[in-house]
Protein backbone atom coordinates (compact mmCIF):
# COMPACT_ATOMS: atom_id res chain seq x y z
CA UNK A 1 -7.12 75.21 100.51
CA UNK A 2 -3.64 74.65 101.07
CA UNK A 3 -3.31 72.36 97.84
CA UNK A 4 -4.94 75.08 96.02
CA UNK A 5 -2.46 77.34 96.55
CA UNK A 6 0.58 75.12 96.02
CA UNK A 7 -0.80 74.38 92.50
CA UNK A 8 -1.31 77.82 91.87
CA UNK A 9 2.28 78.36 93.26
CA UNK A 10 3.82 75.32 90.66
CA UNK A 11 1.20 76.47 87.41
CA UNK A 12 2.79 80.22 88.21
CA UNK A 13 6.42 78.55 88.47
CA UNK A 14 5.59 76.35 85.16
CA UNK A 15 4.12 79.18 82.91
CA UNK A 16 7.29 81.33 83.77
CA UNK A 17 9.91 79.10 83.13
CA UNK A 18 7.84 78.66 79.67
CA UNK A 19 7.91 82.10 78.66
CA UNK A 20 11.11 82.20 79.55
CA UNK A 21 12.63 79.25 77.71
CA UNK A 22 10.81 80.61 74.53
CA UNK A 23 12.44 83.83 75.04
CA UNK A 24 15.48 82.38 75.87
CA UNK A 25 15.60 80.24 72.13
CA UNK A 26 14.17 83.74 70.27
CA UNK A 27 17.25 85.58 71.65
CA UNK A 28 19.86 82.79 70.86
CA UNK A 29 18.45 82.36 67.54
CA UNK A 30 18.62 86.31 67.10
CA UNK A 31 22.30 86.91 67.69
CA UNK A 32 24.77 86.58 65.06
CA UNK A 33 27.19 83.57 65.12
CA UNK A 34 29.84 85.21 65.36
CA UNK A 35 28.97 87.23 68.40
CA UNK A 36 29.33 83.78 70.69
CA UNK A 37 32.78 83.00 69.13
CA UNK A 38 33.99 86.64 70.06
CA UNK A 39 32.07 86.45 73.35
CA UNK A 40 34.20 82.96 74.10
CA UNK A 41 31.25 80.99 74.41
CA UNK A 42 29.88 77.53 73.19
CA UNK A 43 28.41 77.89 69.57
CA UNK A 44 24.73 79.78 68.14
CA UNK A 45 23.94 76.12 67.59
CA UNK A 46 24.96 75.05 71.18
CA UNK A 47 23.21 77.68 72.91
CA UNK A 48 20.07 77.24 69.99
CA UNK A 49 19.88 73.58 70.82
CA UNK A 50 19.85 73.87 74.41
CA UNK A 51 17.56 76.71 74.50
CA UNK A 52 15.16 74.81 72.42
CA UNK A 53 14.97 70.98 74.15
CA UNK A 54 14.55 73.97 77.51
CA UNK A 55 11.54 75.09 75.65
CA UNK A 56 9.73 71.10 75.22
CA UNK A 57 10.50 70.20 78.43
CA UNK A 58 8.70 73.28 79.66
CA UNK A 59 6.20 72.64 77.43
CA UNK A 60 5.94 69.04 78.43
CA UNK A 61 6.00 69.53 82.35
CA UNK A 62 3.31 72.27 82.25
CA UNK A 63 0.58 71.17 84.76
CA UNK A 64 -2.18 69.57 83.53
CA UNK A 65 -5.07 71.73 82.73
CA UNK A 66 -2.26 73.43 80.30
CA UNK A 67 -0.02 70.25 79.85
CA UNK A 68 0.78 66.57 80.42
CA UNK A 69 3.35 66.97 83.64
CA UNK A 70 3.92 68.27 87.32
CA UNK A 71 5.28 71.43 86.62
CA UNK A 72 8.68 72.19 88.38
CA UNK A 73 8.29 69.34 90.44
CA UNK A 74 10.12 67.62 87.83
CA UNK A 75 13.86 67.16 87.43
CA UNK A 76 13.63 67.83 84.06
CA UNK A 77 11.76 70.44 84.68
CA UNK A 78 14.58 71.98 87.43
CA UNK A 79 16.98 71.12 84.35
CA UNK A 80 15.82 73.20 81.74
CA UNK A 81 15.15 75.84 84.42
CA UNK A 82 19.00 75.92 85.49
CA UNK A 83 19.78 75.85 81.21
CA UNK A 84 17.88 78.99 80.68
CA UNK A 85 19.20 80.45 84.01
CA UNK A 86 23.12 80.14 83.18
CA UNK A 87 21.56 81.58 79.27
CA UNK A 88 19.97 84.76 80.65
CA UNK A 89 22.60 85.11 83.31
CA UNK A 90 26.10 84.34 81.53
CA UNK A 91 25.50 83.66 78.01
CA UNK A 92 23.09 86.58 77.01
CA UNK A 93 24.82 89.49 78.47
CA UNK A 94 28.19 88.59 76.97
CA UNK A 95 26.81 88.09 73.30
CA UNK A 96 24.98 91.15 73.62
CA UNK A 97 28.34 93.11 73.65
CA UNK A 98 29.26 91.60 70.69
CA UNK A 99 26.03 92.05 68.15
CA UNK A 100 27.04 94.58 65.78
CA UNK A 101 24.61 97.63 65.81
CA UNK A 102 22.49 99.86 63.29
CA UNK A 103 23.07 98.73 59.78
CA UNK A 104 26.38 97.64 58.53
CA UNK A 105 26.04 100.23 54.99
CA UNK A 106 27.11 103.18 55.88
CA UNK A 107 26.74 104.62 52.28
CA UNK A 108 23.70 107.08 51.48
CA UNK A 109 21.62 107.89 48.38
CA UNK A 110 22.29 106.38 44.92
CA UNK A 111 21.53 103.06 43.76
């Protein structure tokens, strides 16, 4: 019983930190390059890079009915989890402040 519920516990952990790696590489993909130079942080590539080897380790550690590892359990795992941690926590908020908004034409009607 007990086991059940500490794989249940590590699949939960596993699928989470999943979703949010993929999120994590959507959103530093989305922002504009120049946003993380006027933030003052490491480059769209950097952060794009990082985000992405977050998103195969959680891939690969997944548990096995859904992948080939041990979930969280591994320190590659715990890696990738701190990686998209600092992203959501520090990177993401700053370059959010410095995505332009609406469109850049200001111009209306004609051709």
């Amino acid at each position: 019983m007990f086991g059940e519920l500490q794989y249940t516990i590590i699949l939960i952990i596993a699928i989470v930190t999943f979703i949010a790696a993929a999120w994590g590489l959507v959103e530093a993909l989305r922002a504009p390059a120049s946003a993380y130079v006027a933030a003052g942080k490491r480059t769209k590539v950097f952060w794009g890079s990082i985000m992405g080897v977050a998103l195969l380790i959680a891939f690969l550690t997944l548990p096995p009915p859904l992948g080939i590892g041990h979930g969280v359990l591994s320190i590659f795992s715990l890696v990738a989890l701190i990686a998209i941690i600092v992203f959501f926590v520090d990177v993401r908020p700053r370059i959010k402040q410095h995505k332009p908004r609406g469109p850049q034409n200001t111009q209306r009607g004609g051709w």
